[in-house]
C-alpha atoms as a PDB file:
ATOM      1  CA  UNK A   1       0.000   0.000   0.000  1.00  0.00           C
ATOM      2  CA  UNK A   2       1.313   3.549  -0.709  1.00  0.00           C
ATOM      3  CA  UNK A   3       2.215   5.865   2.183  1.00  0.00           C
ATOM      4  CA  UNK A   4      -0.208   8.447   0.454  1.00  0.00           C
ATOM      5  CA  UNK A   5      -3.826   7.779  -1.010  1.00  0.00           C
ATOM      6  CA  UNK A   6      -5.985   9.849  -2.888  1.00  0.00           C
ATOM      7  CA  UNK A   7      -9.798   8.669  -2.813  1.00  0.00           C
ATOM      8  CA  UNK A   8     -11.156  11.186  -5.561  1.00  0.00           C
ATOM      9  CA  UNK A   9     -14.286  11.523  -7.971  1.00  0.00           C
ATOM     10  CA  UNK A  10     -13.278  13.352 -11.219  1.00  0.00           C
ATOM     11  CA  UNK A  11     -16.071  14.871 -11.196  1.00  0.00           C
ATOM     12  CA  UNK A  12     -15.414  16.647  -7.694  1.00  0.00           C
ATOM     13  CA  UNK A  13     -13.578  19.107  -5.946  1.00  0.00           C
ATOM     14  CA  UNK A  14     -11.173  15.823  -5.724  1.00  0.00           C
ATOM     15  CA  UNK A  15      -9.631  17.594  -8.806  1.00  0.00           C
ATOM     16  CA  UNK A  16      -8.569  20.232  -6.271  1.00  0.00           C
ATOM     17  CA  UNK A  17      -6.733  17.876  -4.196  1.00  0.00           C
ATOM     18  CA  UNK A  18      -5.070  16.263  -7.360  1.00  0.00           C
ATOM     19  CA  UNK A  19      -3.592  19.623  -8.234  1.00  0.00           C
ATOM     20  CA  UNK A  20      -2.217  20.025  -5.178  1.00  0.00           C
ATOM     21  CA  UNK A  21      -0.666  16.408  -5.154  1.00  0.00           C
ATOM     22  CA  UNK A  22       0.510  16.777  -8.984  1.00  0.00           C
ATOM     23  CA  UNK A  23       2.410  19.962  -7.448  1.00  0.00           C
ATOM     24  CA  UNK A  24       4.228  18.303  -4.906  1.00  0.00           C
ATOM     25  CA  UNK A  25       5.448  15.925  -7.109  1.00  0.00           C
ATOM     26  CA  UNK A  26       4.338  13.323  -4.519  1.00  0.00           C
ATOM     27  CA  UNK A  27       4.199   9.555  -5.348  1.00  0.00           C
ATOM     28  CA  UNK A  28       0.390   8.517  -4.950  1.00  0.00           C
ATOM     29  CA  UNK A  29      -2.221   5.447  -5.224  1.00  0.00           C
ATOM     30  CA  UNK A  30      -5.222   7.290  -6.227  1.00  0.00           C
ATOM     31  CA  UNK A  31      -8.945   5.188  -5.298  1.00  0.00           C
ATOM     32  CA  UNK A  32     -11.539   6.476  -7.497  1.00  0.00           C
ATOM     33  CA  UNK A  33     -14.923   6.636  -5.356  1.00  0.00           C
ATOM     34  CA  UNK A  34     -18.308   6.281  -6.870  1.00  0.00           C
ATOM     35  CA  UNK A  35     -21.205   8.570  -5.489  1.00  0.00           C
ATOM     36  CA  UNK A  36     -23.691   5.490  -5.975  1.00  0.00           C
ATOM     37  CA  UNK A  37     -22.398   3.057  -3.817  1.00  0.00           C
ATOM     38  CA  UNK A  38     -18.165   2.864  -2.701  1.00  0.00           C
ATOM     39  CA  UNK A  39     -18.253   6.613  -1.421  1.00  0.00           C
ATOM     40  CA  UNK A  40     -21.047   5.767   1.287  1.00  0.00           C
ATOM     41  CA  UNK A  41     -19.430   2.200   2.045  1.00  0.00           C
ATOM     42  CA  UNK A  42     -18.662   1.594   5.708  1.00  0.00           C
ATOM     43  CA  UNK A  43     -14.492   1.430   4.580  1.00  0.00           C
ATOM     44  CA  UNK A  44     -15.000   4.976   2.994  1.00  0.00           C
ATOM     45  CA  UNK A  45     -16.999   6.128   6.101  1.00  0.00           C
ATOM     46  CA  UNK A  46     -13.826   5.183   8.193  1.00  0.00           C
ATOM     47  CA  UNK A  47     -12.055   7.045   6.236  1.00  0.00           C
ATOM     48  CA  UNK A  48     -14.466  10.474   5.925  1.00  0.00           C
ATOM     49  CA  UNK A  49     -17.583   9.885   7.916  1.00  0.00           C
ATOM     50  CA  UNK A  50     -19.188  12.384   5.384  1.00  0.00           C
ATOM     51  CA  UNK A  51     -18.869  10.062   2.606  1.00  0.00           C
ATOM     52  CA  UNK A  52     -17.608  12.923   0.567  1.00  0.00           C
ATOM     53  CA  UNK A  53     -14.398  13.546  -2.075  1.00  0.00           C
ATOM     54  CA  UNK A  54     -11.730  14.174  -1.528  1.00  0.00           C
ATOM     55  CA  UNK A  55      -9.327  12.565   1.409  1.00  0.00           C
ATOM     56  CA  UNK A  56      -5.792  11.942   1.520  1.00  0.00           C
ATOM     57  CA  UNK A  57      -4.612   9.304   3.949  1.00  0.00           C
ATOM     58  CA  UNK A  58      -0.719   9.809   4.378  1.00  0.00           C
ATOM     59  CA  UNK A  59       1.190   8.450   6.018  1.00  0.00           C
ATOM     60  CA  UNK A  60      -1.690   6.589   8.321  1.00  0.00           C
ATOM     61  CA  UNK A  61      -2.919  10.215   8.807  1.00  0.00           C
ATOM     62  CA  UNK A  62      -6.104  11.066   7.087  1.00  0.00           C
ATOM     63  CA  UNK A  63      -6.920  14.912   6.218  1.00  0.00           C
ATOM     64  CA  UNK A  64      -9.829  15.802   4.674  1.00  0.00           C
ATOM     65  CA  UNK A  65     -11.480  19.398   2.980  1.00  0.00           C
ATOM     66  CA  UNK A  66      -9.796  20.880   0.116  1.00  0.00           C
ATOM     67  CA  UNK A  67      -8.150  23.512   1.881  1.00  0.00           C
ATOM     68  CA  UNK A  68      -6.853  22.073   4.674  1.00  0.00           C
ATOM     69  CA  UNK A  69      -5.606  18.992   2.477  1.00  0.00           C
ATOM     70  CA  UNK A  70      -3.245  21.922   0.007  1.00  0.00           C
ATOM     71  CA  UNK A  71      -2.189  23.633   3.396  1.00  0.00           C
ATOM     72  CA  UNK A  72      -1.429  19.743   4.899  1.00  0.00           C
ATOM     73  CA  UNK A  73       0.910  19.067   1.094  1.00  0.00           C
ATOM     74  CA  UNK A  74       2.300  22.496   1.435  1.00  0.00           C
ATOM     75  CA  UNK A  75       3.961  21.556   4.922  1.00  0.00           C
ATOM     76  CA  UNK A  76       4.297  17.892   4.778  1.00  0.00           C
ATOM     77  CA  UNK A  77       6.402  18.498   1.273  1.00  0.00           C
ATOM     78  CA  UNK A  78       8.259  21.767   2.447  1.00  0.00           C
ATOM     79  CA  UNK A  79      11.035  21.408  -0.066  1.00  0.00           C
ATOM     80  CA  UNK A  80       8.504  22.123  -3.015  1.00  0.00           C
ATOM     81  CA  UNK A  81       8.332  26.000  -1.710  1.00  0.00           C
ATOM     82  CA  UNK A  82       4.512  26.111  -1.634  1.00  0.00           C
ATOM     83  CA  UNK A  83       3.859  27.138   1.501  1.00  0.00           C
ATOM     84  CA  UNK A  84       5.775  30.427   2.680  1.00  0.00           C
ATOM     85  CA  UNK A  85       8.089  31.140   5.129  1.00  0.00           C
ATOM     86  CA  UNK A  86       6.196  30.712   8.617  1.00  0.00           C
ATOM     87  CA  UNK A  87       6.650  34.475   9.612  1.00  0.00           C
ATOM     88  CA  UNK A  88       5.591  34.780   5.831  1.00  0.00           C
ATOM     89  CA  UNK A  89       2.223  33.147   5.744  1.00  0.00           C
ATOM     90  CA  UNK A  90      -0.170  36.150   6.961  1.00  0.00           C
ATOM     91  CA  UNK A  91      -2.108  36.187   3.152  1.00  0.00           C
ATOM     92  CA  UNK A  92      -1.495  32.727   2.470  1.00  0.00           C
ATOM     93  CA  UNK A  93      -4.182  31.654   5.278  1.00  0.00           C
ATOM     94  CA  UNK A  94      -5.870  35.244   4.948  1.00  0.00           C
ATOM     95  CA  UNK A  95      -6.869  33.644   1.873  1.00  0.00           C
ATOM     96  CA  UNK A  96      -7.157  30.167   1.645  1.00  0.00           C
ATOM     97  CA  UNK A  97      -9.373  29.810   4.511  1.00  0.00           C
ATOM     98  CA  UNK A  98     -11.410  33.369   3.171  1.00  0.00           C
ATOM     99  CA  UNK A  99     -12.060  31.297  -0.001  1.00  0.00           C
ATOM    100  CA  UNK A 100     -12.498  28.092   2.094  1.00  0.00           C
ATOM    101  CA  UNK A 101     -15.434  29.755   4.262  1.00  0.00           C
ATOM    102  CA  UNK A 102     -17.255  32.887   3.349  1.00  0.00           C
ATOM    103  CA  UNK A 103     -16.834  32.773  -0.387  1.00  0.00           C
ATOM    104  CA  UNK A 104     -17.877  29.365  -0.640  1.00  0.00           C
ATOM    105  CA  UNK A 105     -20.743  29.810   1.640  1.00  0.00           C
ATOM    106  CA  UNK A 106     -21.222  32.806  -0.419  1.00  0.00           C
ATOM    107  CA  UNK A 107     -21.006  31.081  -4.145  1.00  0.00           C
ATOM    108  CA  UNK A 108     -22.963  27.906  -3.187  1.00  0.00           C
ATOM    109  CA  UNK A 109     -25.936  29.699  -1.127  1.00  0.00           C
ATOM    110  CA  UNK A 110     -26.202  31.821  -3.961  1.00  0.00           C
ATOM    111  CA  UNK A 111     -26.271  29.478  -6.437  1.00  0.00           C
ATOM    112  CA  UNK A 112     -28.993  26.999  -4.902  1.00  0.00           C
ATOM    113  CA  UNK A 113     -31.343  30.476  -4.066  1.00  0.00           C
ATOM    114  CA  UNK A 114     -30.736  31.478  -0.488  1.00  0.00           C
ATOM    115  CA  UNK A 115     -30.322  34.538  -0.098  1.00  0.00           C
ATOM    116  CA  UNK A 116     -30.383  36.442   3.145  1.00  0.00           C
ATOM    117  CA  UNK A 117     -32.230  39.202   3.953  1.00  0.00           C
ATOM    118  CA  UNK A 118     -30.351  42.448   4.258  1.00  0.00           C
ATOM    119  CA  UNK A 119     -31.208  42.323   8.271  1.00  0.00           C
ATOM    120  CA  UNK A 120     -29.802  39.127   8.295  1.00  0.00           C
ATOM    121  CA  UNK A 121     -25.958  39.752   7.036  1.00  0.00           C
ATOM    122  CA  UNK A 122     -24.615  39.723  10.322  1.00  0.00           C
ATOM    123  CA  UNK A 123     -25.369  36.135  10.899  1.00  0.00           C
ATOM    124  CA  UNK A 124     -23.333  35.279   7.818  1.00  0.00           C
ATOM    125  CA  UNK A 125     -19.523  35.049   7.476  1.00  0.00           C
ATOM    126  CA  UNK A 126     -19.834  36.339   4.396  1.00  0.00           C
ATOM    127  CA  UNK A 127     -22.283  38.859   5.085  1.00  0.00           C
ATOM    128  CA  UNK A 128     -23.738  39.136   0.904  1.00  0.00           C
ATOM    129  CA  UNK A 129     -22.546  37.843  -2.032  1.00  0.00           C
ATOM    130  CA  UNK A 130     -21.657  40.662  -3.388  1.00  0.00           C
ATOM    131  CA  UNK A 131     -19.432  42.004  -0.601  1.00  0.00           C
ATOM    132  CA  UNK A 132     -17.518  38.495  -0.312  1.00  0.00           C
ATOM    133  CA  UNK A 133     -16.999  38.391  -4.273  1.00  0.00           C
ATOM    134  CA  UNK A 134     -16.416  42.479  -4.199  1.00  0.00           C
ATOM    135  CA  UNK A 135     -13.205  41.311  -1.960  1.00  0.00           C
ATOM    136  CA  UNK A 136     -11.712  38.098  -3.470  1.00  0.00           C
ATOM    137  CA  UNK A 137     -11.513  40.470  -6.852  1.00  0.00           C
ATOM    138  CA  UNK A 138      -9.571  42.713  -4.800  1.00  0.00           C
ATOM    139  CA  UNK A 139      -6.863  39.984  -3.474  1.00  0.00           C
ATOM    140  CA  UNK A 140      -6.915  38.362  -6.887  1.00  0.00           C
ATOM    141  CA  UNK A 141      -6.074  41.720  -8.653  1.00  0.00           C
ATOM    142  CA  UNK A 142      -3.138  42.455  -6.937  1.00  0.00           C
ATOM    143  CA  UNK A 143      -1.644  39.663  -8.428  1.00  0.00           C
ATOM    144  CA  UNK A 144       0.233  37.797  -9.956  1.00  0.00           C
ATOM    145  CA  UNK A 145      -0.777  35.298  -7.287  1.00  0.00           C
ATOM    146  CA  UNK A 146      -3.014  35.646  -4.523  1.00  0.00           C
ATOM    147  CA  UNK A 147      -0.059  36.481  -1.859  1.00  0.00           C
ATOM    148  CA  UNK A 148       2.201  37.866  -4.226  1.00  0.00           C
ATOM    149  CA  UNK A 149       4.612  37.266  -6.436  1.00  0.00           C
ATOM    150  CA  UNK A 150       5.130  33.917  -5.425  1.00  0.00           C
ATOM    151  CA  UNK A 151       2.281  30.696  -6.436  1.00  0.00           C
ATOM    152  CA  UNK A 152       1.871  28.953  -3.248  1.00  0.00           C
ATOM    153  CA  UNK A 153      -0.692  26.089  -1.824  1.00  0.00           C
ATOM    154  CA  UNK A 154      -3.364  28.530  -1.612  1.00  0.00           C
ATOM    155  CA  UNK A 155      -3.135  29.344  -5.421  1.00  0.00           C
ATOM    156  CA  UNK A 156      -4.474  25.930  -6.070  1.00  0.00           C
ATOM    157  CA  UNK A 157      -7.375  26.415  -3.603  1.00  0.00           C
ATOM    158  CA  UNK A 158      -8.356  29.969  -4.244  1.00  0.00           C
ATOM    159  CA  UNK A 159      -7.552  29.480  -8.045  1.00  0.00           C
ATOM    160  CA  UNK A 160     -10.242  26.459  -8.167  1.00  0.00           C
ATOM    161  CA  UNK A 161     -12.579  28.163  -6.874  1.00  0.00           C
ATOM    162  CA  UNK A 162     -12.618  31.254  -9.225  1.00  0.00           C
ATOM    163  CA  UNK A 163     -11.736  29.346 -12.105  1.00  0.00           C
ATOM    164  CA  UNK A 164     -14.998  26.655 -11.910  1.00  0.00           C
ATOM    165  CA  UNK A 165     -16.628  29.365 -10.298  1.00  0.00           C
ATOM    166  CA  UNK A 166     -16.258  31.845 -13.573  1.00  0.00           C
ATOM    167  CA  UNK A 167     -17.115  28.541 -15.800  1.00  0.00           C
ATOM    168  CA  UNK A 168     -20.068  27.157 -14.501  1.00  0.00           C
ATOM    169  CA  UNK A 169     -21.291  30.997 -14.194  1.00  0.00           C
ATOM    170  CA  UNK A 170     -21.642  30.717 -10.303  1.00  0.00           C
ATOM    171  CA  UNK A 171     -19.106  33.439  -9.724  1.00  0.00           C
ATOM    172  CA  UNK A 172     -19.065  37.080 -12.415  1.00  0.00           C
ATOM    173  CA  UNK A 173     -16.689  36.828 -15.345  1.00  0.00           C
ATOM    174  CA  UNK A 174     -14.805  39.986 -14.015  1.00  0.00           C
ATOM    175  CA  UNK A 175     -11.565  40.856 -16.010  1.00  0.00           C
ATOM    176  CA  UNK A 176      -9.118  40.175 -12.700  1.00  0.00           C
ATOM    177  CA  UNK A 177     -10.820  36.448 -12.421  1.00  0.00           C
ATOM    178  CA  UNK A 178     -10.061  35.392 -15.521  1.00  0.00           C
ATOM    179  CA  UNK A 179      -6.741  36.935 -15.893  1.00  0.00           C
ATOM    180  CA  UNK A 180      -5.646  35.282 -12.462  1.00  0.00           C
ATOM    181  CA  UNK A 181      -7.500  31.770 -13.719  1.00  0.00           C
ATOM    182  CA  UNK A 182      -5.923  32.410 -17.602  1.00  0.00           C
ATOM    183  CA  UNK A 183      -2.350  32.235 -15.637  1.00  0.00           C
ATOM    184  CA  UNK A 184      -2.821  29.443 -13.603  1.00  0.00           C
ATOM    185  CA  UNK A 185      -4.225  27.106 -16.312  1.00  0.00           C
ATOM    186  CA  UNK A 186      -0.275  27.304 -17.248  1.00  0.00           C
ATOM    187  CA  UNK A 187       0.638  25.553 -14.361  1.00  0.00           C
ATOM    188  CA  UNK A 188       2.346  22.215 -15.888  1.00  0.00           C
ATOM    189  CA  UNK A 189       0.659  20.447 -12.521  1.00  0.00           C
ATOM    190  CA  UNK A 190      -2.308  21.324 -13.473  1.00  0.00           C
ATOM    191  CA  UNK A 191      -2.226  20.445 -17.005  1.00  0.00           C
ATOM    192  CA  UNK A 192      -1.216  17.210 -15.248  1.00  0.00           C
ATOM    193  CA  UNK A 193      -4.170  17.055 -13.010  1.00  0.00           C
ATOM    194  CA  UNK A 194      -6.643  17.456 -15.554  1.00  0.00           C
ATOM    195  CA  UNK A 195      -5.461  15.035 -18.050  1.00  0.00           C
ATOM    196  CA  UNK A 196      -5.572  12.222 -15.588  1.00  0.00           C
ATOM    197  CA  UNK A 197      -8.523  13.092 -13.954  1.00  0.00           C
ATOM    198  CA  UNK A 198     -10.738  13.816 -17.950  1.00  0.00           C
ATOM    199  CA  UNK A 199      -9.169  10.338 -18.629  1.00  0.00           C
ATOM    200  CA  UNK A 200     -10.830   8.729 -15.529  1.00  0.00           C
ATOM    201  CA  UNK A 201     -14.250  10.716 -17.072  1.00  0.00           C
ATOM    202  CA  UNK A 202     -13.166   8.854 -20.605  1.00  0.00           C
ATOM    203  CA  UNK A 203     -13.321   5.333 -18.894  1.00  0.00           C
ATOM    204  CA  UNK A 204     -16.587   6.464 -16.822  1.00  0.00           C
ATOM    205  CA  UNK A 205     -14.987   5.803 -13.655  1.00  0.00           C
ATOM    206  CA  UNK A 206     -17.246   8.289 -12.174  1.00  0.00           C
ATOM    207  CA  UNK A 207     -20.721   6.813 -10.920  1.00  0.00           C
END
């Protein structure tokens, strides 16, 4: 058995999780998990008791969410230089876990019809929708990267997000969204990432 496991869905924010492995470089048995019947299987649910995509088990050590699993490969592979210095990583958490809680609650509330009441923003993290977009196009603009200079961990994270986010129509099509997602699709991981996981789509390993 490998000492790191992916259990993925192509057609899942797994494909976050694979970009972050295909960065590393890291050596990895991937399990593909179907939503009809393996991902709600009692050995899954040992793994993530929300039967949900994607987990990494490394190591013995099982981490699941999307952000915390790129912020987990960013330490645990330090040599790779995707996580900053430690008195360097103020925006790198700013926002990963910004995109990890208030714009996703933001983006996925919005898109199934909830929307709060104006009297009501204060029991949100993200207050409105168009506040919590209004600020990730201000972190993304600064650019290149969302702390900097520098692509780190949260890149993948924060760079999934807008970039299905602009596609599937879920988050605006505003110029500094798709000039931050047009740079990251150049990411040779990525490009990585995505063949393997469309060629898991191609075999319909994805129930």
């Amino acid at each position: 058995m490998s000492e790191l496991i992916l259990y993925t869905n192509p057609q899942s924010r797994g494909r976050i999780a694979r970009w972050a492995l295909e960065e590393v470089g890291a050596d990895y048995e991937v399990r593909v998990m179907a939503y009809a019947d393996s991902m709600k299987s009692p050995d899954y649910l040992a793994v993530n008791p929300m039967g949900k995509v994607p987990a990494i088990a490394h190591k013995g050590k099982v981490v699941t969410e999307c952000a915390a699993i790129c912020a987990y490969l960013g330490d645990a592979f330090a040599d790779k230089g995707l996580a900053p210095a430690l008195d360097d990583r103020a925006d790198y958490y700013r926002w990963l876990f910004f995109a990890a809680g208030p714009v996703e609650q933001a983006v996925t509330n919005q898109a199934a019809g909830f929307l709060p009441k104006p009297e009501q923003g204060r029991m949100f993290g993200y207050g409105n929708f168009d506040a919590a977009i209004d600020v990730l196009e201000g972190a993304v603009a600064k650019g290149p990267y969302i702390c900097g200079e520098k692509f780190t961990m949260a890149d993948v994270y924060v760079g999934s997000q807008v970039m299905w986010g602009t596609m599937f129509g879920t988050m605006p099509k505003r110029d500094a969204f798709v000039a931050y997602g047009e740079r990251l699709q150049m990411r040779e991981a990525l490009k990585r990432a995505n063949e393997l996981d469309d060629a898991l789509v191609e075999t319909n390993q994805i129930a």
